[in-house]
Protein backbone atom coordinates (compact mmCIF):
# COMPACT_ATOMS: atom_id res chain seq x y z
CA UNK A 1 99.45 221.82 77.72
CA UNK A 2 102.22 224.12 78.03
CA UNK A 3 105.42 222.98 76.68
CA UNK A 4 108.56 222.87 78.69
CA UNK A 5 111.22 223.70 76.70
CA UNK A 6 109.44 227.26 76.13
CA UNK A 7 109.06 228.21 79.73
CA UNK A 8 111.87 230.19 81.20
CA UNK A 9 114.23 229.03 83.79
CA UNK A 10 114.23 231.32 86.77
CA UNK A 11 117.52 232.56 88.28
CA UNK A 12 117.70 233.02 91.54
CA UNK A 13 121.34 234.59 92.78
CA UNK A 14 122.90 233.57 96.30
CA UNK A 15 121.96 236.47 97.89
CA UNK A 16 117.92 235.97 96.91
CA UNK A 17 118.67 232.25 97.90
CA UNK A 18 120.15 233.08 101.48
CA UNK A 19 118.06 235.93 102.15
CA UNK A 20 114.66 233.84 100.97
CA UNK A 21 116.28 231.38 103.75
CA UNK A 22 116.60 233.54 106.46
CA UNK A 23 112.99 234.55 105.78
CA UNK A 24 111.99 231.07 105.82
CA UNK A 25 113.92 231.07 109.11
CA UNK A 26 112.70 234.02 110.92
CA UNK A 27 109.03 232.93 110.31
CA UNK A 28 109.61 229.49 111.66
CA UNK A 29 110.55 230.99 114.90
CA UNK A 30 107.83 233.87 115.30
CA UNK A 31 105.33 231.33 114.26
CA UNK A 32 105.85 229.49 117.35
CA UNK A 33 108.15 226.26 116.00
CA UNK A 34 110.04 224.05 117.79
CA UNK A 35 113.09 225.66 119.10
CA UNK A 36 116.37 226.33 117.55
CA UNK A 37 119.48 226.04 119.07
CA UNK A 38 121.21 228.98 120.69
CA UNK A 39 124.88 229.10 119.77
CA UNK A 40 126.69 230.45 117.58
CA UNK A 41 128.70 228.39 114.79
CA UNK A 42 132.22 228.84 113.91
CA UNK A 43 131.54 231.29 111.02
CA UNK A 44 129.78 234.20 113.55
CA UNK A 45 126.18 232.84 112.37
CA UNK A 46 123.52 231.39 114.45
CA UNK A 47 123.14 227.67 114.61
CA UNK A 48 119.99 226.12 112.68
CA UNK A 49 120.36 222.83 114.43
CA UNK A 50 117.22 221.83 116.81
CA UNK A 51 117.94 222.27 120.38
CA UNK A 52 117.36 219.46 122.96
CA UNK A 53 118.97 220.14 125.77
CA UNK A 54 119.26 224.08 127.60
CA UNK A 55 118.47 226.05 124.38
CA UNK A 56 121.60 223.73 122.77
CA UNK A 57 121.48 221.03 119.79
CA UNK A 58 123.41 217.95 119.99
CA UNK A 59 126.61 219.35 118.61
CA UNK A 60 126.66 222.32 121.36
CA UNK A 61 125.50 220.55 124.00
CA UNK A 62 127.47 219.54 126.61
CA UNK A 63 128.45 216.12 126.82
CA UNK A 64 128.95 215.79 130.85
CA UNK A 65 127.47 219.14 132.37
CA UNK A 66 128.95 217.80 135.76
CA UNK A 67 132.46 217.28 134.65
CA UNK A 68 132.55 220.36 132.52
CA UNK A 69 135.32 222.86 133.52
CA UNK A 70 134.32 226.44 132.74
CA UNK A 71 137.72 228.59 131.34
CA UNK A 72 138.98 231.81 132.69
CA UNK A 73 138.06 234.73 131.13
CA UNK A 74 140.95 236.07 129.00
CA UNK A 75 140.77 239.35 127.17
CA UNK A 76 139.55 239.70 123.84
CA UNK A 77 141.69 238.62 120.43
CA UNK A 78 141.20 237.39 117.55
CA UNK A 79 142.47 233.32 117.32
CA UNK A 80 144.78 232.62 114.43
CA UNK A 81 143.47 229.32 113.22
CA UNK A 82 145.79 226.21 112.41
CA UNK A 83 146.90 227.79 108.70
CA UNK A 84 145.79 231.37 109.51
CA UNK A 85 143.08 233.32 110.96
CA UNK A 86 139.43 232.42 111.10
CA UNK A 87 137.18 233.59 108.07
CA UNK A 88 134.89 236.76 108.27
CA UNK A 89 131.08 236.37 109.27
CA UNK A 90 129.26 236.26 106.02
CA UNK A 91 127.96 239.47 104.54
CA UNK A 92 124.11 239.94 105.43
CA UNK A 93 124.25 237.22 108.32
CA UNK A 94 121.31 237.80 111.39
CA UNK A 95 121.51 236.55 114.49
CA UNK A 96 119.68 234.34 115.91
CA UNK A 97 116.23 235.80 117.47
CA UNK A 98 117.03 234.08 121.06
CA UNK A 99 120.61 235.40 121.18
CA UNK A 100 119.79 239.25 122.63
CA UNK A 101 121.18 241.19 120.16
CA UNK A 102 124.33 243.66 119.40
CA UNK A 103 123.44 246.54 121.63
CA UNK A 104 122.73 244.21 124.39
CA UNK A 105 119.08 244.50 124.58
CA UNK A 106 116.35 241.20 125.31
CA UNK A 107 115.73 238.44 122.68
CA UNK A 108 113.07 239.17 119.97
CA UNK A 109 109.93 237.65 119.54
CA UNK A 110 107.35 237.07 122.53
CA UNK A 111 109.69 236.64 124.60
CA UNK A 112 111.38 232.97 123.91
CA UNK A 113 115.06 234.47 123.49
CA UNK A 114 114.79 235.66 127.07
CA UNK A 115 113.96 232.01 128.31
CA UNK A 116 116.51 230.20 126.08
CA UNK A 117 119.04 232.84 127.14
CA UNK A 118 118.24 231.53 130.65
CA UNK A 119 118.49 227.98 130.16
CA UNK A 120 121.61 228.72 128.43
CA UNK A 121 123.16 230.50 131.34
CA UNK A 122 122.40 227.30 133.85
CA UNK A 123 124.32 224.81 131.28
CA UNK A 124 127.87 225.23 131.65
CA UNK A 125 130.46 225.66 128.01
CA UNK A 126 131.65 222.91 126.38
CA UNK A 127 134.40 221.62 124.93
CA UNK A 128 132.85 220.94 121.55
CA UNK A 129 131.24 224.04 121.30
CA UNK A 130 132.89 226.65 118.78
CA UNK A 131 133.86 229.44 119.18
CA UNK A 132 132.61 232.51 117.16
CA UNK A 133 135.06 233.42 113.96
CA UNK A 134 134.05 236.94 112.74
CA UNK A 135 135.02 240.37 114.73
CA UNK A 136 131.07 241.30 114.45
CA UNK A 137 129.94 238.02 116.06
CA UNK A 138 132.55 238.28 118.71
CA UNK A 139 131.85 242.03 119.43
CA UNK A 140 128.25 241.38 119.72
CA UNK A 141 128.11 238.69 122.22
CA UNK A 142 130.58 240.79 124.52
CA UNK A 143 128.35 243.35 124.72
CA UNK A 144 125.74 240.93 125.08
CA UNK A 145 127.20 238.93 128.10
CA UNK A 146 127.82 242.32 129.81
CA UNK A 147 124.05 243.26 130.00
CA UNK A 148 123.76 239.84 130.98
CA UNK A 149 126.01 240.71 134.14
CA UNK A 150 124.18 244.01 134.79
CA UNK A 151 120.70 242.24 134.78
CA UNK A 152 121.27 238.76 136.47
CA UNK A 153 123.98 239.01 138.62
CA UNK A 154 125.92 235.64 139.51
CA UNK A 155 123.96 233.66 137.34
CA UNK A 156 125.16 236.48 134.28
CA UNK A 157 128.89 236.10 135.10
CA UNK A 158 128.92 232.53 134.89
CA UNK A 159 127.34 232.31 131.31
CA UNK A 160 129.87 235.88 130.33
CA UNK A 161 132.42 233.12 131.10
CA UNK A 162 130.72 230.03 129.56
CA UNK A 163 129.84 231.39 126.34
CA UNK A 164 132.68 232.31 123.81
CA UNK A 165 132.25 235.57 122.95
CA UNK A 166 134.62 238.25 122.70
CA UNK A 167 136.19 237.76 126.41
CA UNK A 168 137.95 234.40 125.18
CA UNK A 169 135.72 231.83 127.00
CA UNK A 170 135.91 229.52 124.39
CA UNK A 171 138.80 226.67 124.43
CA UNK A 172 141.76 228.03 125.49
CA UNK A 173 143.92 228.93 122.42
CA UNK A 174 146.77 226.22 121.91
CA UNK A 175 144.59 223.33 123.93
CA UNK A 176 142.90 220.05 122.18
CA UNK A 177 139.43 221.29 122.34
CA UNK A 178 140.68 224.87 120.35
CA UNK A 179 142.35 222.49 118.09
CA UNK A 180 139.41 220.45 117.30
CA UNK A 181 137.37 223.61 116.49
CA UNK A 182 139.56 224.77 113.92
CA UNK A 183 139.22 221.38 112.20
CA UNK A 184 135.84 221.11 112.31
CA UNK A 185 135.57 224.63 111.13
CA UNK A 186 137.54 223.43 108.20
CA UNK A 187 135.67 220.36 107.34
CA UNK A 188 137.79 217.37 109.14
CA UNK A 189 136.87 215.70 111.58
CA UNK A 190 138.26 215.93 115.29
CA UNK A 191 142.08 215.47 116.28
CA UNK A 192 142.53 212.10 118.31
CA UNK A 193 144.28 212.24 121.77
CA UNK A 194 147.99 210.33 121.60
CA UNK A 195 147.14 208.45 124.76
CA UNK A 196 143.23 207.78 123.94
CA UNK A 197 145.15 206.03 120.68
CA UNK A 198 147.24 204.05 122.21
CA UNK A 199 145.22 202.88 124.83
CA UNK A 200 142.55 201.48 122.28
CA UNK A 201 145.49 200.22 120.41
CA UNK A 202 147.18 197.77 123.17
CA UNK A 203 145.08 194.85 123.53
CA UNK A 204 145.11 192.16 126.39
CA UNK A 205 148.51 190.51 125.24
CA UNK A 206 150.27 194.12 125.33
CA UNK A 207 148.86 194.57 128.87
CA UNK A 208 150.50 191.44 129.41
CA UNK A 209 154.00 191.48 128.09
CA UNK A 210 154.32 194.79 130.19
CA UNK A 211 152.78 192.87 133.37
CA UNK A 212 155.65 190.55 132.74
CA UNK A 213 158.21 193.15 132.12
CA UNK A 214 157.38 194.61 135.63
CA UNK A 215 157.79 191.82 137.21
CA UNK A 216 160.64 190.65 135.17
CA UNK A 217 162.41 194.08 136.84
CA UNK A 218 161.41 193.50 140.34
CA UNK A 219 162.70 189.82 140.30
CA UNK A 220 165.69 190.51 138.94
CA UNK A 221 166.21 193.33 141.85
CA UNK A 222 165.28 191.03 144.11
CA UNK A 223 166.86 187.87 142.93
CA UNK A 224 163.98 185.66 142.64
CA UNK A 225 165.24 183.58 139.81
CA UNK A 226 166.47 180.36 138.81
CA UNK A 227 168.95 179.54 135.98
CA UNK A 228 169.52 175.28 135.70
CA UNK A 229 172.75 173.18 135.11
CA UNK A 230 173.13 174.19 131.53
CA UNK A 231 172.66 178.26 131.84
CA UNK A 232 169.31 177.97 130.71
CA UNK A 233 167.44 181.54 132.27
CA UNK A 234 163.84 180.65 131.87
CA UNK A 235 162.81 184.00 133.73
CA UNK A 236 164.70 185.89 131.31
CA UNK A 237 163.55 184.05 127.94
CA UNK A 238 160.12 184.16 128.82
CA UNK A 239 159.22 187.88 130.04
CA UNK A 240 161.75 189.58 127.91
CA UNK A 241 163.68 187.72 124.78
CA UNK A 242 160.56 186.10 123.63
CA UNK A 243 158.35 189.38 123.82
CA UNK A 244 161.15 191.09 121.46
CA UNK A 245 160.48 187.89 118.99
CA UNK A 246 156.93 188.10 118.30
CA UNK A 247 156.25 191.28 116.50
CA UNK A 248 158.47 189.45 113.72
CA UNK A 249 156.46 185.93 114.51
CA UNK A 250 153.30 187.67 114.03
CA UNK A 251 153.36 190.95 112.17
CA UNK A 252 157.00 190.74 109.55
CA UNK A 253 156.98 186.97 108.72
CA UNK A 254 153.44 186.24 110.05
CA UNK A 255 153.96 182.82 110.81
CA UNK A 256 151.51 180.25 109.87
CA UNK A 257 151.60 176.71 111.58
CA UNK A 258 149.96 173.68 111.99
CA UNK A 259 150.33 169.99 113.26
CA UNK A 260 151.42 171.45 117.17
CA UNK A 261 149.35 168.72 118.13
CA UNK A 262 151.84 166.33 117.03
CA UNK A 263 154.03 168.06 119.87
CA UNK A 264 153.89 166.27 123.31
CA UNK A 265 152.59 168.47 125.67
CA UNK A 266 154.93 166.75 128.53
CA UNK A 267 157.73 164.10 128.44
CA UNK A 268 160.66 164.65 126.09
CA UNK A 269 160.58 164.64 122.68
CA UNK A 270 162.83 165.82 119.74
CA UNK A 271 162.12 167.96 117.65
CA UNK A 272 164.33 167.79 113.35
CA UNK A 273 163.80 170.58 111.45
CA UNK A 274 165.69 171.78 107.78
CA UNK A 275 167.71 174.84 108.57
CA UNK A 276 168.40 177.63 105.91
CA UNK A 277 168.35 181.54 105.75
CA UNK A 278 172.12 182.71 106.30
CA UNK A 279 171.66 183.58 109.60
CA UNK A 280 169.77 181.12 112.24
CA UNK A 281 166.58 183.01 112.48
CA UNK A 282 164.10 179.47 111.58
CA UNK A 283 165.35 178.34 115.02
CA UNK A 284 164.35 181.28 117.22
CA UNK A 285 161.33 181.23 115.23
CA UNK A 286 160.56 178.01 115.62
CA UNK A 287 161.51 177.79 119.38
CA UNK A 288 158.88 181.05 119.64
CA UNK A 289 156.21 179.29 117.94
CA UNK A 290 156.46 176.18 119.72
CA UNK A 291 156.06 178.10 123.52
CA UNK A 292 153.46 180.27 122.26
CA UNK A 293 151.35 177.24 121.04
CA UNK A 294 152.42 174.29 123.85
CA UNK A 295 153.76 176.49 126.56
CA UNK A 296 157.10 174.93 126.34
CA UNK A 297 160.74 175.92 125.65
CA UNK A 298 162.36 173.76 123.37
CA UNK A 299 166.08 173.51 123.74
CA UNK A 300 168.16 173.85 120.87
CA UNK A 301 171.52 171.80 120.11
CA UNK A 302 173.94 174.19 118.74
CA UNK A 303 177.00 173.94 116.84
CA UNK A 304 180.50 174.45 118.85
CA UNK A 305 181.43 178.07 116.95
CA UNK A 306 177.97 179.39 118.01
CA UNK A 307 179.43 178.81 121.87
CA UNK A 308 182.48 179.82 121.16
CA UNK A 309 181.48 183.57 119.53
CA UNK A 310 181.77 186.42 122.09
CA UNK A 311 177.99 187.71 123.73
CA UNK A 312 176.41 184.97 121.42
CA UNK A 313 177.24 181.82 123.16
CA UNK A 314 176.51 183.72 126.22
CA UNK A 315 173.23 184.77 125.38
CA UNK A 316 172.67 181.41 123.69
CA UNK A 317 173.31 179.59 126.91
CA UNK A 318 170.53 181.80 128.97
CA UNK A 319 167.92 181.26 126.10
CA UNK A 320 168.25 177.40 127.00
CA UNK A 321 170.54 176.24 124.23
CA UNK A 322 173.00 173.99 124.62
CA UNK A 323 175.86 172.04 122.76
CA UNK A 324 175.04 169.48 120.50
CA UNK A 325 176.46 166.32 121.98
CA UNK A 326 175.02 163.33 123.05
CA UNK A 327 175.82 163.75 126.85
CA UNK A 328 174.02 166.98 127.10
CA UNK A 329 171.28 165.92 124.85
CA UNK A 330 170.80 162.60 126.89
CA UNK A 331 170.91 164.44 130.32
CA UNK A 332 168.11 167.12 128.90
CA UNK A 333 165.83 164.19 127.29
CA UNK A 334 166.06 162.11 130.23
CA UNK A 335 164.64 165.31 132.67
CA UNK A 336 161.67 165.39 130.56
CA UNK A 337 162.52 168.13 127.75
CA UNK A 338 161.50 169.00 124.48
CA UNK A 339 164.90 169.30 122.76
CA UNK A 340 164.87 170.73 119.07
CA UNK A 341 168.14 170.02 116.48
CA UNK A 342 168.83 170.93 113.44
CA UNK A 343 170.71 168.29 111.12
CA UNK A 344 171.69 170.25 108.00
CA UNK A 345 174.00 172.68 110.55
CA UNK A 346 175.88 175.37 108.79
CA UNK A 347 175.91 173.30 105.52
CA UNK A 348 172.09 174.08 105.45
CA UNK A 349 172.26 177.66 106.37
CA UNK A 350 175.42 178.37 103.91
CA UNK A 351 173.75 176.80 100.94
CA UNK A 352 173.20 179.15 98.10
CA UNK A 353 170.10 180.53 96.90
CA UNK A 354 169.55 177.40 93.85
CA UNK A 355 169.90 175.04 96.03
CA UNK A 356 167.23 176.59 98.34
CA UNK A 357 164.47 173.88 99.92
CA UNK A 358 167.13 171.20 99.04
CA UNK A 359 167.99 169.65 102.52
CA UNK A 360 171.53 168.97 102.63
CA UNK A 361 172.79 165.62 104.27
CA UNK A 362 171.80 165.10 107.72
CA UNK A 363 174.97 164.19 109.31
CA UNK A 364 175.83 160.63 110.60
CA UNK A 365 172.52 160.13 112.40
CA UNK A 366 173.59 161.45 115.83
CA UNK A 367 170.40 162.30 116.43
CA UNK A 368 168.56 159.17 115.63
CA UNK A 369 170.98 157.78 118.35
CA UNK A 370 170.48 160.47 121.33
CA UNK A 371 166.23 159.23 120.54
CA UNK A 372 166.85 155.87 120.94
CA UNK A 373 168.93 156.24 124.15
CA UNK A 374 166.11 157.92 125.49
CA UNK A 375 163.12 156.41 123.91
CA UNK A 376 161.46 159.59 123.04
CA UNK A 377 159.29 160.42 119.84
CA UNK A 378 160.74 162.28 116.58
CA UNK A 379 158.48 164.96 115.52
CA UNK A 380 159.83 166.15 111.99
CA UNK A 381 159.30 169.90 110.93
CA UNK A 382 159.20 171.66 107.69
CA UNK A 383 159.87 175.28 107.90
CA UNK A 384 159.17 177.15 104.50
CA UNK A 385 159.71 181.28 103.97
CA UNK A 386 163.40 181.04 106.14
CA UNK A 387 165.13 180.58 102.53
CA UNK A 388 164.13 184.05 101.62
CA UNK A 389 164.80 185.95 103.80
CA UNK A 390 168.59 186.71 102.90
CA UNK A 391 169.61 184.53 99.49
CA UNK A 392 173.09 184.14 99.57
CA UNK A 393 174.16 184.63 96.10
CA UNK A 394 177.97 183.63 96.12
CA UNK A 395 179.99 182.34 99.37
CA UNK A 396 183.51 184.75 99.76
CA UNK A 397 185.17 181.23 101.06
CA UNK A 398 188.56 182.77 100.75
CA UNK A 399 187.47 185.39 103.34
CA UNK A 400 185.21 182.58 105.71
CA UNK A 401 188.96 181.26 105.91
CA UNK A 402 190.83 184.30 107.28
CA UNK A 403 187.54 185.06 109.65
CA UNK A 404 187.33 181.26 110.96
CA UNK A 405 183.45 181.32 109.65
CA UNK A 406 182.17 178.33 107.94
CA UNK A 407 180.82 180.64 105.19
CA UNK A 408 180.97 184.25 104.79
CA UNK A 409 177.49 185.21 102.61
CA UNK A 410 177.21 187.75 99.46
CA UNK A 411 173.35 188.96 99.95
CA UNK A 412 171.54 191.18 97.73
CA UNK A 413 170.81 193.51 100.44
CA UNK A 414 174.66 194.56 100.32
CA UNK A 415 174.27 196.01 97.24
CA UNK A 416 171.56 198.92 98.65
CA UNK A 417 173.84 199.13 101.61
CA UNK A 418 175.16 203.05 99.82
CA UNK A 419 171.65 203.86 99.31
CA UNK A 420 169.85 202.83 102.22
CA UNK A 421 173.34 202.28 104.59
CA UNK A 422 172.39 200.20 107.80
CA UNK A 423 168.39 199.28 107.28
CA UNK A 424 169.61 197.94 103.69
CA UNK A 425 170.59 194.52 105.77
CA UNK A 426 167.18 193.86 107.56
CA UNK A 427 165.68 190.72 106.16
CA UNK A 428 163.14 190.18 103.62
CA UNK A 429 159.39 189.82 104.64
CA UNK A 430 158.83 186.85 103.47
CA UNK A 431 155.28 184.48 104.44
CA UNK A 432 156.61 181.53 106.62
CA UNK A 433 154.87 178.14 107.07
CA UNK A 434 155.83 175.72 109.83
CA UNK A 435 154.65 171.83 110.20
CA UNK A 436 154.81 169.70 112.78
CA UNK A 437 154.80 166.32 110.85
CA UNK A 438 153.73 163.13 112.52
CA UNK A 439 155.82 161.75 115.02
CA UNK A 440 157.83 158.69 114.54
CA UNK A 441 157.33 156.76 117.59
CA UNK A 442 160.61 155.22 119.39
CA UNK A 443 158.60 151.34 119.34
CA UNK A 444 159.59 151.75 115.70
CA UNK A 445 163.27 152.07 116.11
CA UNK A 446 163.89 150.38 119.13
CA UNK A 447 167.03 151.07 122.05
CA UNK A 448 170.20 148.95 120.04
CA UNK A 449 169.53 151.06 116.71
CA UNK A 450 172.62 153.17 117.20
CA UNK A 451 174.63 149.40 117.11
CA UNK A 452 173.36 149.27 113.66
CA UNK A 453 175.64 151.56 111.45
CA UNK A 454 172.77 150.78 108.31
CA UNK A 455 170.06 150.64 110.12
CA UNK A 456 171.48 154.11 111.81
CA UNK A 457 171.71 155.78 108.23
CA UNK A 458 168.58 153.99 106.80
CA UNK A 459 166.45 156.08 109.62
CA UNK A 460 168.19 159.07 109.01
CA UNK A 461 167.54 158.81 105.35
CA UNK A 462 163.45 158.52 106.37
CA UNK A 463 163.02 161.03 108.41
CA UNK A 464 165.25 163.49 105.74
CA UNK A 465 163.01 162.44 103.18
CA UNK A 466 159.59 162.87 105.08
CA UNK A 467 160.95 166.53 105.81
CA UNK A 468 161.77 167.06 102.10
CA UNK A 469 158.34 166.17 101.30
CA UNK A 470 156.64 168.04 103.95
CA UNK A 471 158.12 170.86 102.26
CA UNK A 472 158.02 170.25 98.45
CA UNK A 473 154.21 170.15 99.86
CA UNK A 474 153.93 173.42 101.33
CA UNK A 475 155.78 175.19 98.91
CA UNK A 476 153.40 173.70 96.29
CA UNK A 477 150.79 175.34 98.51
CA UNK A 478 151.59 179.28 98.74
CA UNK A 479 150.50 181.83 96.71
CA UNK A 480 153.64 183.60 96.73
CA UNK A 481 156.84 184.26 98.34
CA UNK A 482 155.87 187.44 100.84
CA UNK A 483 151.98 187.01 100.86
């Protein structure tokens, strides 16, 4: 038995191991093997691929011979490639035996060039295929295609055109199709169309919202809209404020909420929630989450100063708030609406950042009474992630004085304000969570509560601490702050 270790390794160079392949090659084809494709590959060298359609492999097929557009002839230059020119055929490269060769003569071989040549010319170019790289391969074939012209006529001029040789009828330089040669040539994969993109990317609800913007605009030229006895624009809040909303619902705080079913569907009904964050964002929020799950607005009781500031009270009165006293409340809960409030008022959303989650006191029960009146259900809601998204560290109260604000905030995003100017004061990310607690039924208070200073306060105090513990309960719950 011969030993291993003393037999010699044999070293074969590249050139023995390329020109040992084209040998293999060659014999393949005189021997009467299947059929090799017919183009030429981005480097000047004949393709090795299989063909299995008109003398072409899958990758220089055509994809759509019917819809395939033939270019214009365009005189001969070489194509500078996306980072510079196109690299050389390689030294000692043949071409392939059914591609007639460089002095324009017939295909090699018993006589299968001359039929693949055919079947070539009755395919039309395309798109995909690649144009040659190297001066040789590009001088060849433009000899080739005119002995082509001299021999088959009409036929001949269609294929000088479809094939990219050296008259330029390969992609024209500058369009996609050149573009995605030159990346396959350099090992990526193909450039994606802008439009192709963004037409996989937009899904049904995208289609939608622009549906609704459309005919938002023609309504609004028309003046086929409604606005109610309180301002309240529905047409506006629905096809264009609450479209702006949701890519912060769904994709910057992604929103996570549960108990909707606690949320009549019809009838009036009001909804508490705790209110924090510096600015009001939790109720937009909130009103976005309840129409997107229940289909209904829910129309906020706001503070006097919010009606009072210039362009907000204005746009606050069109998104179907209102101001929080017990007339208007009454009048809107009595027409069958879902009305949401918010308790804690400015003392929740000025609190600082260590009292976060700690509701603050829920008024004199105002709200208890405006239920009662109209014997409609409480539904209590927790929102959890509003806190974070601007922590006021200190309250300037000297300043809220001489601005008329109830608070005037210190935020850490101030302090990247010279770094990052402007953007510096977008809120944080954070991970939201919303409940809709169980609903406390208006059997269980009854019509003369709000007679009943006590019994007033007493229900107050319940439903503030049935909030407090919906939230000590989902803040016990997340992982983290922004995931």
């Amino acid at each position: 038995m011969t030993d291993p270790a003393k037999i010699e390794a044999q070293v074969f160079s590249l050139d023995e191991q390329r020109a040992a392949r084209d040998a293999r090659f060659q014999e393949e084809v005189a021997g009467g093997g299947r059929e090799r494709c017919g183009a030429m590959t981005a480097a000047g060298q004949a393709c090795r691929n299989y063909a299995v359609d008109g003398g072409r492999c899958r990758v220089h097929a055509p994809s759509d011979p019917d819809t395939e557009v033939v270019p214009p002839r365009r005189a001969a230059r070489r194509e500078p490639g996306l980072a510079g020119g196109a690299p050389p055929a390689r030294s000692g490269a043949r071409p392939h035996p059914a591609i007639s060769d460089t002095s324009g003569g017939s295909g090699a071989g018993d006589g299968r060039g001359t039929a693949a040549a055919g079947a070539r010319r009755g395919a039309p170019r395309s798109g995909r295929d690649v144009g040659e790289g190297g001066s040789q391969g590009r001088t060849g074939q433009g000899r080739t295609g005119q002995g082509r012209t001299a021999q088959g006529g009409g036929d001949s001029a269609r294929a000088d055109q479809g094939d990219a040789g050296g008259g330029g009828g390969g992609p024209r330089h500058g369009s996609f199709a050149w573009a995605d040669a030159q990346l396959l040539q350099r090992g990526y994969g193909s450039a994606i169309d802008g439009l192709e993109l963004l037409r996989d990317a937009a899904d049904d609800r995208f289609l939608d919202a622009l549906r609704g913007l459309v005919g938002f605009l023609r309504r609004r030229v028309t003046g086929a809209y409604e606005i109610d006895d309180f301002g309240f624009d529905e047409d506006l809040t629905t096809h264009v404020l609450m479209p702006l909303l949701r890519p912060l619902h769904r994709h910057y705080w992604r929103v996570t909420s549960h108990g909707i079913e606690h949320v009549p569907l019809e009838g009036g009904g009001l909804l508490v929630a705790n209110h924090a964050g510096t600015l009001p964002a939790d109720a937009l929020i909130t009103r976005l989450d309840v129409f997107d799950l229940t289909g209904r607005h829910a129309r906020e009781l706001g503070a006097d100063l919010v009606f009072r500031t210039p362009f907000v009270g204005e746009l606050a009165r069109k998104t179907g708030a209102t101001l929080a006293s017990g007339d208007d409340a009454d009048r809107l809960l009595a027409s069958g609406e879902l009305v949401a409030v918010w308790p804690e008022g400015f003392k929740g959303l000025g609190k600082p950042w260590k009292d976060r989650y700690k509701l603050q006191r829920f008024g004199r029960g105002g709200f208890i009474a405006t239920a009662s009146r109209a014997q409609v259900p409480i539904i209590p809601t927790a929102i959890v992630g509003s806190e974070e998204i601007y922590p006021m560290l200190f309250d300037l109260r000297i300043v809220a004085r001489l601005l008329g604000f109830p608070y005037f905030p210190v935020v850490p995003q101030m302090f990247a304000l010279p770094v990052l100017g402007p953007f510096a004061l977008l809120p944080l990310p954070s991970k939201w969570v919303i409940e809709y607690g169980d609903p406390i039924e208006p059997s269980s208070f009854g019509r003369d509560i709000a007679e009943d200073p006590m019994a007033l306060f007493d229900l107050t105090d319940q439903v503030r601490e049935r909030i407090q513990q919906m939230l000590h309960r989902n803040l016990m719950g997340r992982r983290s702050v922004f995931l």
